[in-house]
PDB file of N, CA and C in Angstrom:
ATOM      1  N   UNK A   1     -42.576   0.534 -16.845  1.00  0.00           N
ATOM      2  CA  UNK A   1     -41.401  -0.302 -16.824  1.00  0.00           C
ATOM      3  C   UNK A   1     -40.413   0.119 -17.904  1.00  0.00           C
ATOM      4  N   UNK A   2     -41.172   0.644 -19.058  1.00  0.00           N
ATOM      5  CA  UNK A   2     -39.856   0.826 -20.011  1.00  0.00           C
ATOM      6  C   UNK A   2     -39.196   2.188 -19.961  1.00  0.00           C
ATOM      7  N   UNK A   3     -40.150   3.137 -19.330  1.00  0.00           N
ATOM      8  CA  UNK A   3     -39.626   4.261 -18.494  1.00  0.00           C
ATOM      9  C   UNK A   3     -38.083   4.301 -17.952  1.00  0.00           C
ATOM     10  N   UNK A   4     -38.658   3.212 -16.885  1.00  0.00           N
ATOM     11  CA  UNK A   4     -37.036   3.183 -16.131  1.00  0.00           C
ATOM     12  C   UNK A   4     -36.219   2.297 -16.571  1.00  0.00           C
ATOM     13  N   UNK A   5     -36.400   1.217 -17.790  1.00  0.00           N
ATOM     14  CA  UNK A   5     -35.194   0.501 -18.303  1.00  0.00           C
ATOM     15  C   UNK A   5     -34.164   1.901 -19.611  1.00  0.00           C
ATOM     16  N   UNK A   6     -35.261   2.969 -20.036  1.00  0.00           N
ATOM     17  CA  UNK A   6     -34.980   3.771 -20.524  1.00  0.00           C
ATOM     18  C   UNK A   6     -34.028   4.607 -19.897  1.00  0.00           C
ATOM     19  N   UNK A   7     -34.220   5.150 -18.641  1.00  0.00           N
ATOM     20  CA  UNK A   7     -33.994   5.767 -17.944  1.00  0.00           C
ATOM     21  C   UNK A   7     -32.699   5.713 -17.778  1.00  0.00           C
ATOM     22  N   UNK A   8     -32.715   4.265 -16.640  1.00  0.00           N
ATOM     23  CA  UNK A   8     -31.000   3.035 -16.691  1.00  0.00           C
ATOM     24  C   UNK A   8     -30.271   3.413 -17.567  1.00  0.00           C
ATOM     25  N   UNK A   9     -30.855   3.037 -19.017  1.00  0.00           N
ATOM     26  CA  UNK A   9     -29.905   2.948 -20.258  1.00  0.00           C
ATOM     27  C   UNK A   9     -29.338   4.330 -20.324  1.00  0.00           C
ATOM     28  N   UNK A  10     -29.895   5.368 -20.235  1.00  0.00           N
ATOM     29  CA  UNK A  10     -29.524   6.890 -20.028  1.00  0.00           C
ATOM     30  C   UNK A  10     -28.550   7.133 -19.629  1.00  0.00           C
ATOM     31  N   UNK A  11     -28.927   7.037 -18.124  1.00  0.00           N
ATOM     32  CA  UNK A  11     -27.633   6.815 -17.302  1.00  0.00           C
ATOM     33  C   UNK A  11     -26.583   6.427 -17.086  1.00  0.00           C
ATOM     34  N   UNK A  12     -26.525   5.021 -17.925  1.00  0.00           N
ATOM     35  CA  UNK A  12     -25.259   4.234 -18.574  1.00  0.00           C
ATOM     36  C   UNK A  12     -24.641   4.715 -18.908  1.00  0.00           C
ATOM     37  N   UNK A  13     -25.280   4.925 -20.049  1.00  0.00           N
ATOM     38  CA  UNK A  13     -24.958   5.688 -21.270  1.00  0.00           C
ATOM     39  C   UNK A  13     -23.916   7.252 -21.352  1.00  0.00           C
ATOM     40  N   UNK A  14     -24.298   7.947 -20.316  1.00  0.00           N
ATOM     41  CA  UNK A  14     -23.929   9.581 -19.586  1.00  0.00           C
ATOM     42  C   UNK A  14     -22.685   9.121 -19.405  1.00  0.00           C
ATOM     43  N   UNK A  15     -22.683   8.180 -18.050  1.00  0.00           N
ATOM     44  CA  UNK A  15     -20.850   7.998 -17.175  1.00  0.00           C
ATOM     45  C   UNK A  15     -20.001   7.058 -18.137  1.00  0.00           C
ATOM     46  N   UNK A  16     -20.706   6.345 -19.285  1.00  0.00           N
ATOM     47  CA  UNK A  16     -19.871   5.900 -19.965  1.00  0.00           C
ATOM     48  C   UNK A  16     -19.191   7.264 -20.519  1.00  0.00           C
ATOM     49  N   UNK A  17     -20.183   7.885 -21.550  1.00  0.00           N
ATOM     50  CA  UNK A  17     -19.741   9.091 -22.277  1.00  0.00           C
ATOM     51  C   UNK A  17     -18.766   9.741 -21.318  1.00  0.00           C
ATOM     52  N   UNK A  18     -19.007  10.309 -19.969  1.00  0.00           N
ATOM     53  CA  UNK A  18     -18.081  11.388 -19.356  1.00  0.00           C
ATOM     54  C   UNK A  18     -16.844  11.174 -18.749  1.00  0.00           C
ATOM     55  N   UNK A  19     -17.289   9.584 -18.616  1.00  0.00           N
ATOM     56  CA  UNK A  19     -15.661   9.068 -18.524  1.00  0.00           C
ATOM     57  C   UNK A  19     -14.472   8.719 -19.183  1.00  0.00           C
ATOM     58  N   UNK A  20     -15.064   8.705 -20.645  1.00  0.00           N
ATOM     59  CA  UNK A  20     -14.111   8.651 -21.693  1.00  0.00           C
ATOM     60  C   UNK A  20     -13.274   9.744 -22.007  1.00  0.00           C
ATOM     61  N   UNK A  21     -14.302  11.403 -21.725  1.00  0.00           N
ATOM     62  CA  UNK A  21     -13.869  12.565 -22.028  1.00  0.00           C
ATOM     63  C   UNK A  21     -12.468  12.999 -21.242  1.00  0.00           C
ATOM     64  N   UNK A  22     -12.697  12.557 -20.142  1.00  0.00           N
ATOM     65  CA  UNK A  22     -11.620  12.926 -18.792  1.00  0.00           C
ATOM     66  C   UNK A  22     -10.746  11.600 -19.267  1.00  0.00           C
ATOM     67  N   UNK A  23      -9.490  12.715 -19.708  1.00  0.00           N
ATOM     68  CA  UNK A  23      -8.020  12.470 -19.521  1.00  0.00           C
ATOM     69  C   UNK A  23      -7.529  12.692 -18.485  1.00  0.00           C
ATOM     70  N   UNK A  24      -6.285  11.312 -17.846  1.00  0.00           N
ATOM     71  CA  UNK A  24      -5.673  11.143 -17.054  1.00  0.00           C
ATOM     72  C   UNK A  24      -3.682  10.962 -17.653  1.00  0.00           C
ATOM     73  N   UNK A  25      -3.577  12.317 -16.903  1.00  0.00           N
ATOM     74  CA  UNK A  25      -2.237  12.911 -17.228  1.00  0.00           C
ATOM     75  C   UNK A  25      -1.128  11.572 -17.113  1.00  0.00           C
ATOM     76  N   UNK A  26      -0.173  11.031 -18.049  1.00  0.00           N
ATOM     77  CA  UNK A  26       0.895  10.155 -17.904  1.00  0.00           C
ATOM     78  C   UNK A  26       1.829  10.744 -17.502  1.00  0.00           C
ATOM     79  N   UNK A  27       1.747  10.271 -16.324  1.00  0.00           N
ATOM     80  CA  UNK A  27       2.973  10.423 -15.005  1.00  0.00           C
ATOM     81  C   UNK A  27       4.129   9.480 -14.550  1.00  0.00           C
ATOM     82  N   UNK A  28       4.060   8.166 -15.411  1.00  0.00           N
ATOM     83  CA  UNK A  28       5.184   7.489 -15.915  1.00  0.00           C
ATOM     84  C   UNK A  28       6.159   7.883 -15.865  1.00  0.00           C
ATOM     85  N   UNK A  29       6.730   8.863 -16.727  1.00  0.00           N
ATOM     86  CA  UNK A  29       7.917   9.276 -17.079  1.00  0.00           C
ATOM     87  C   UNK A  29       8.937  10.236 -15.964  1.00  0.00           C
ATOM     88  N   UNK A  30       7.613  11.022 -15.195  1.00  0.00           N
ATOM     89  CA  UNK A  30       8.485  11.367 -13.874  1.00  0.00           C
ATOM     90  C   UNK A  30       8.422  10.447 -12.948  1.00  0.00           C
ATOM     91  N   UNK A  31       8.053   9.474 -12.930  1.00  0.00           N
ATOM     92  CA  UNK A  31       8.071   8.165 -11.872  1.00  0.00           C
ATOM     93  C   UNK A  31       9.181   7.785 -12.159  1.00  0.00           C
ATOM     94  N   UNK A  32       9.866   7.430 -13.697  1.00  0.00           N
ATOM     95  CA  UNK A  32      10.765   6.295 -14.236  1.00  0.00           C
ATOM     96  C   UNK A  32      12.126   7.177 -13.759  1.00  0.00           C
ATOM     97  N   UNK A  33      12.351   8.653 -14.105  1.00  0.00           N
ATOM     98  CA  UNK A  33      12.852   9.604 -13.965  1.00  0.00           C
ATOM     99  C   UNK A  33      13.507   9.651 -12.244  1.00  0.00           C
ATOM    100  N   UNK A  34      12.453   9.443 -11.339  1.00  0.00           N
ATOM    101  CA  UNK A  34      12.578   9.735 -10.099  1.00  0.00           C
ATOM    102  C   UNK A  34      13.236   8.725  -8.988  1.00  0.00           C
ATOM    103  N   UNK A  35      12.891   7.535 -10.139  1.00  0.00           N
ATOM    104  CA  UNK A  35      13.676   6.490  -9.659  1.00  0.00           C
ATOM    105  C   UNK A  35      14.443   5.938  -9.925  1.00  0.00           C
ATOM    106  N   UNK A  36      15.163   6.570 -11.008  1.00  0.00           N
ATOM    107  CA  UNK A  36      16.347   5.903 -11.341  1.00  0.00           C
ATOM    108  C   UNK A  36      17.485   6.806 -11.344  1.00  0.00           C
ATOM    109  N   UNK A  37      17.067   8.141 -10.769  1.00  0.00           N
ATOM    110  CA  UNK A  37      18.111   8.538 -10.265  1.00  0.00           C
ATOM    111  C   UNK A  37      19.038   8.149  -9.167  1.00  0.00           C
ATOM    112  N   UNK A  38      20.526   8.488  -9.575  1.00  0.00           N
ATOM    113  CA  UNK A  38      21.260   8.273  -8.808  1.00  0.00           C
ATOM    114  C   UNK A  38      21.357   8.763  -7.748  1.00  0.00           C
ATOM    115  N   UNK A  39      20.940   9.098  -6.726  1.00  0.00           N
ATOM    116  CA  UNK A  39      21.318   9.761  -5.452  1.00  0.00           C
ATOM    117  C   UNK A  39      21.794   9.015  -4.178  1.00  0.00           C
ATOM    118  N   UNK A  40      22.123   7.373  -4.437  1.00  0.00           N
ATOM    119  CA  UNK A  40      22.810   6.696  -3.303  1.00  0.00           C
ATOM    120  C   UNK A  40      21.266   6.118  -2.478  1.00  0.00           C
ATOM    121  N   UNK A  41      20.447   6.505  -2.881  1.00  0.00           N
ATOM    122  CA  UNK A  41      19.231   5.635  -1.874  1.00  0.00           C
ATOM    123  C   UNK A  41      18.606   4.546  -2.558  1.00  0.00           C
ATOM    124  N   UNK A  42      18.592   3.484  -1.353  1.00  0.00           N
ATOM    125  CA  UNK A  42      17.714   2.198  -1.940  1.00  0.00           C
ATOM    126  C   UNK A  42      16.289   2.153  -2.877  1.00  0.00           C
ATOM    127  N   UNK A  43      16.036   1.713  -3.256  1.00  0.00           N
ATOM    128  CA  UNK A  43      14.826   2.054  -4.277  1.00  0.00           C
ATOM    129  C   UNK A  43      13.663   2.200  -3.283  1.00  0.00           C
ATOM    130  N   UNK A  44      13.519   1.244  -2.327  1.00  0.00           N
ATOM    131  CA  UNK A  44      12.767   0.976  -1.551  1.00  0.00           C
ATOM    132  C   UNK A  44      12.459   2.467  -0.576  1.00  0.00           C
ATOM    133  N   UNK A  45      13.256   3.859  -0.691  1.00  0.00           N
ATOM    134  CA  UNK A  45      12.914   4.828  -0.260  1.00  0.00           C
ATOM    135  C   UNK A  45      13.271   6.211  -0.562  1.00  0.00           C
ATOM    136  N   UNK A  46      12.944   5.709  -2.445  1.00  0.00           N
ATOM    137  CA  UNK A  46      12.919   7.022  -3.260  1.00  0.00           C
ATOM    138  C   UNK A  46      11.758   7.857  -3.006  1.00  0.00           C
ATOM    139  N   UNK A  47      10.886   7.090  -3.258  1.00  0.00           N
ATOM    140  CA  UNK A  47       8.918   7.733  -2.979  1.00  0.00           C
ATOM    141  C   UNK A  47       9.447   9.156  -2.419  1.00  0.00           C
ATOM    142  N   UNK A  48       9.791   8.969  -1.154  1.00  0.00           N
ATOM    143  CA  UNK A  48       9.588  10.283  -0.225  1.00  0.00           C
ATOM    144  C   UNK A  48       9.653   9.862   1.478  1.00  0.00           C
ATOM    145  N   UNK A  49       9.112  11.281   2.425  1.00  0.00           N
ATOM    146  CA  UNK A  49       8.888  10.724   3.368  1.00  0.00           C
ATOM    147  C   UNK A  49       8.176   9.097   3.595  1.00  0.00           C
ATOM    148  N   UNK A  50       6.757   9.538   2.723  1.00  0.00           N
ATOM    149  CA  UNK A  50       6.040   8.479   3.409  1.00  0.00           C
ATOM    150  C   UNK A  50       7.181   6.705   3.459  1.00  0.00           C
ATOM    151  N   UNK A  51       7.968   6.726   2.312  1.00  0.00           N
ATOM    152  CA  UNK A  51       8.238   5.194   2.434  1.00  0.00           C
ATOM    153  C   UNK A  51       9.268   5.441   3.231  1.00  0.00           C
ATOM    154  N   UNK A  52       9.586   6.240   3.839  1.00  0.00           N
ATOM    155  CA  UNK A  52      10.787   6.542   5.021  1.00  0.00           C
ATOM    156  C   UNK A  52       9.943   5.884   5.907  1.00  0.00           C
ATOM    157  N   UNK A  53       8.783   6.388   6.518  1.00  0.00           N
ATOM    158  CA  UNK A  53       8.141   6.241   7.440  1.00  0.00           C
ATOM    159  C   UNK A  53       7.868   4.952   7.503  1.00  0.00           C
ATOM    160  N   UNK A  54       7.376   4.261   5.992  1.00  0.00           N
ATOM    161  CA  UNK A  54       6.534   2.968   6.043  1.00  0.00           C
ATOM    162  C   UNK A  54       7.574   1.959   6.633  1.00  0.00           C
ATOM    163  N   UNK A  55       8.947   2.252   6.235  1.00  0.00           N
ATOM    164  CA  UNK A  55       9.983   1.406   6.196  1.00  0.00           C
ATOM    165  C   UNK A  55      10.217   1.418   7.733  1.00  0.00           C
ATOM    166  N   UNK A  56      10.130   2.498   8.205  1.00  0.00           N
ATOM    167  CA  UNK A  56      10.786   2.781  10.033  1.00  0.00           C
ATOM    168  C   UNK A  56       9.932   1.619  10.389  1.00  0.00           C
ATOM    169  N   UNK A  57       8.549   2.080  10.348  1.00  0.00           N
ATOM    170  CA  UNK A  57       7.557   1.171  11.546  1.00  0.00           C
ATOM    171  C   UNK A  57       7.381  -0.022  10.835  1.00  0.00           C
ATOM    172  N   UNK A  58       7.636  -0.726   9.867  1.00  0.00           N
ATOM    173  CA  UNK A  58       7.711  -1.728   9.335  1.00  0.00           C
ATOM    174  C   UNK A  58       8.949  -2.491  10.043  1.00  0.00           C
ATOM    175  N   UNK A  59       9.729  -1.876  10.020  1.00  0.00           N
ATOM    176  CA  UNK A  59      11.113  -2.495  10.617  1.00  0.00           C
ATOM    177  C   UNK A  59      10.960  -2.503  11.776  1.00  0.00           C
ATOM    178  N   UNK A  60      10.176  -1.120  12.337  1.00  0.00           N
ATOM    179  CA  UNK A  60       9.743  -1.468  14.153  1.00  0.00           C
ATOM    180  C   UNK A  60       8.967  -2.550  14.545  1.00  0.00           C
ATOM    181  N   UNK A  61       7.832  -2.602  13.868  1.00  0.00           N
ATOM    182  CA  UNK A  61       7.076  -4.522  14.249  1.00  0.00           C
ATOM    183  C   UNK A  61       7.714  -5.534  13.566  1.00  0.00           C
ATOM    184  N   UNK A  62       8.904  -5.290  13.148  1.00  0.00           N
ATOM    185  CA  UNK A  62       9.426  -6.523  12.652  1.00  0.00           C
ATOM    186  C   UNK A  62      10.482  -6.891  13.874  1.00  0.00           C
ATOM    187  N   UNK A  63      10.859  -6.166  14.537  1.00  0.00           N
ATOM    188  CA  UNK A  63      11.984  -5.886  15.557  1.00  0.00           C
ATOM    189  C   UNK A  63      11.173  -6.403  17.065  1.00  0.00           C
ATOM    190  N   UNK A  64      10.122  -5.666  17.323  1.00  0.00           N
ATOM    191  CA  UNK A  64       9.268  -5.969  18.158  1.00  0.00           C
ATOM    192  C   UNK A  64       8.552  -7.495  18.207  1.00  0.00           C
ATOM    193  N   UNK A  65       8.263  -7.660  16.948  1.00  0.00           N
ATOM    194  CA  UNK A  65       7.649  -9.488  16.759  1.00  0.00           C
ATOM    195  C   UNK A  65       8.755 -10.208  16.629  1.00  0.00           C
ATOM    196  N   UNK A  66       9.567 -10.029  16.169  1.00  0.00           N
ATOM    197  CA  UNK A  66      11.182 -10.967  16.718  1.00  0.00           C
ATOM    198  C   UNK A  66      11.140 -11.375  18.115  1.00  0.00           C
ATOM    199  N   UNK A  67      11.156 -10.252  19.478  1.00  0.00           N
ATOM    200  CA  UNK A  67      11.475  -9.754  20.608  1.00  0.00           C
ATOM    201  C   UNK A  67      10.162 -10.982  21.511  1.00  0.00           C
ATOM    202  N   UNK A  68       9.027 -10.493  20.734  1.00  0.00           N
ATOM    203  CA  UNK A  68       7.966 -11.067  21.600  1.00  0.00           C
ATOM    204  C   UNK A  68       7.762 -12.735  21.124  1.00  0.00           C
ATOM    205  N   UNK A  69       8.825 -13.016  19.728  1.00  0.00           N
ATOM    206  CA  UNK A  69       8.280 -14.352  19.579  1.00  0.00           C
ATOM    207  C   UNK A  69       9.656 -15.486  20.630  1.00  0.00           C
ATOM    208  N   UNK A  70      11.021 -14.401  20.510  1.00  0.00           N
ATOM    209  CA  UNK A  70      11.958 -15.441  21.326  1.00  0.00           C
ATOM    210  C   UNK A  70      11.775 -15.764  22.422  1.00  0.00           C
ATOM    211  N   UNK A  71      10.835 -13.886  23.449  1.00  0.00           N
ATOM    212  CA  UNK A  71      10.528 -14.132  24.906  1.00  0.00           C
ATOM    213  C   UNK A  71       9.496 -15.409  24.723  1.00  0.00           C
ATOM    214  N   UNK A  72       8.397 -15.189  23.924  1.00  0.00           N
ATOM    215  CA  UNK A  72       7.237 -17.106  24.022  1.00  0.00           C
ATOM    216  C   UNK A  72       8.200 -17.996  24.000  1.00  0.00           C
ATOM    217  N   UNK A  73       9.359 -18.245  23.307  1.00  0.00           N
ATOM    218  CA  UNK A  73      10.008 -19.279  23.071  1.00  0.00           C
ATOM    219  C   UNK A  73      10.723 -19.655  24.799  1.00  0.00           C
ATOM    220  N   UNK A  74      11.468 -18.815  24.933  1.00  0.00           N
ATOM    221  CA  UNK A  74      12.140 -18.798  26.271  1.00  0.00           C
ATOM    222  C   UNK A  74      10.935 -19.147  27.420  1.00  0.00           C
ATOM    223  N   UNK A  75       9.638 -18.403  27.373  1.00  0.00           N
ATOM    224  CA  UNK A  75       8.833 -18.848  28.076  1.00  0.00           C
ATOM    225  C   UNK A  75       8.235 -20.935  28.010  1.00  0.00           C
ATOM    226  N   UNK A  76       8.078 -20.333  27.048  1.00  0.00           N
ATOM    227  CA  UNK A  76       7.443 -21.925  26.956  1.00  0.00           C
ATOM    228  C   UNK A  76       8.682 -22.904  27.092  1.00  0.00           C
ATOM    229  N   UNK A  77       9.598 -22.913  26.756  1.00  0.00           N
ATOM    230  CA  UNK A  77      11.144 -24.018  26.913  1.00  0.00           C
ATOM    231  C   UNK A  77      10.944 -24.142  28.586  1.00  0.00           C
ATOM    232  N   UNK A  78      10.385 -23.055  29.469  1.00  0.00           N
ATOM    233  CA  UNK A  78      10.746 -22.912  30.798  1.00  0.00           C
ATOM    234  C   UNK A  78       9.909 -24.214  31.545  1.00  0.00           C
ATOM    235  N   UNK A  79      10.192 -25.242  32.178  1.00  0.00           N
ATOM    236  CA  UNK A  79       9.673 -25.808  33.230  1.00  0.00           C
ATOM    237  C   UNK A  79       8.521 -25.339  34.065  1.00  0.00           C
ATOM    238  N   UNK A  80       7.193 -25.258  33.875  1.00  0.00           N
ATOM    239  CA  UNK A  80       6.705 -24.528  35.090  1.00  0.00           C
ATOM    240  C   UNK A  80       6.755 -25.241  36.572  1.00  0.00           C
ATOM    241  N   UNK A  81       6.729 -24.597  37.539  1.00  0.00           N
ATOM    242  CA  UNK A  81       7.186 -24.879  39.230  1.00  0.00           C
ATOM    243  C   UNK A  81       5.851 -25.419  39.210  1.00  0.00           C
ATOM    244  N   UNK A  82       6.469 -26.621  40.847  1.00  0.00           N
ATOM    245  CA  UNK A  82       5.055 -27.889  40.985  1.00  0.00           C
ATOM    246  C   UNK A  82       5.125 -27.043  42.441  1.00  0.00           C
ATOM    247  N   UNK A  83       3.756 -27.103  42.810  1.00  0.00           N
ATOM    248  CA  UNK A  83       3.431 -25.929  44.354  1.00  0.00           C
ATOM    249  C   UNK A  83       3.482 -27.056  45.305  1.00  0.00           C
TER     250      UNK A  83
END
């Protein structure tokens, strides 16, 4: 038993140590840089393509769930026919 509480503690012990060693580069400054440039675009699609993209089909099911919530509305307002 004290084998493997030894063991555990070892192991802890390792990914604590190797994770401290590994530096993670501050990339802040070209973020702050990238977005506050002036180039006439909304903030909302400095990123790059991807928030081009996120923004298109975001705006497409927003356009589409508009569409499908007025047709329910129009549906359901409708009278249904007595046979």
């Amino acid at each position: 038993m004290w084998r493997s509480l030894l063991s555990l503690r070892q192991i802890s012990q390792r990914t604590i140590s190797t994770a401290s060693r590994r530096q993670l580069e501050n990339r802040v400054p070209e973020k702050q840089k990238l977005f506050q440039e002036d180039n006439g675009l909304p903030v909302y699609l400095k990123g790059g393509a991807m928030d081009g993209l996120l923004y298109r089909v975001t705006m497409g099911l927003t356009v589409v769930g508009t569409g499908y919530v007025l047709y329910e509305l129009m549906v359901a307002s409708m009278p249904k026919k007595q046979k």
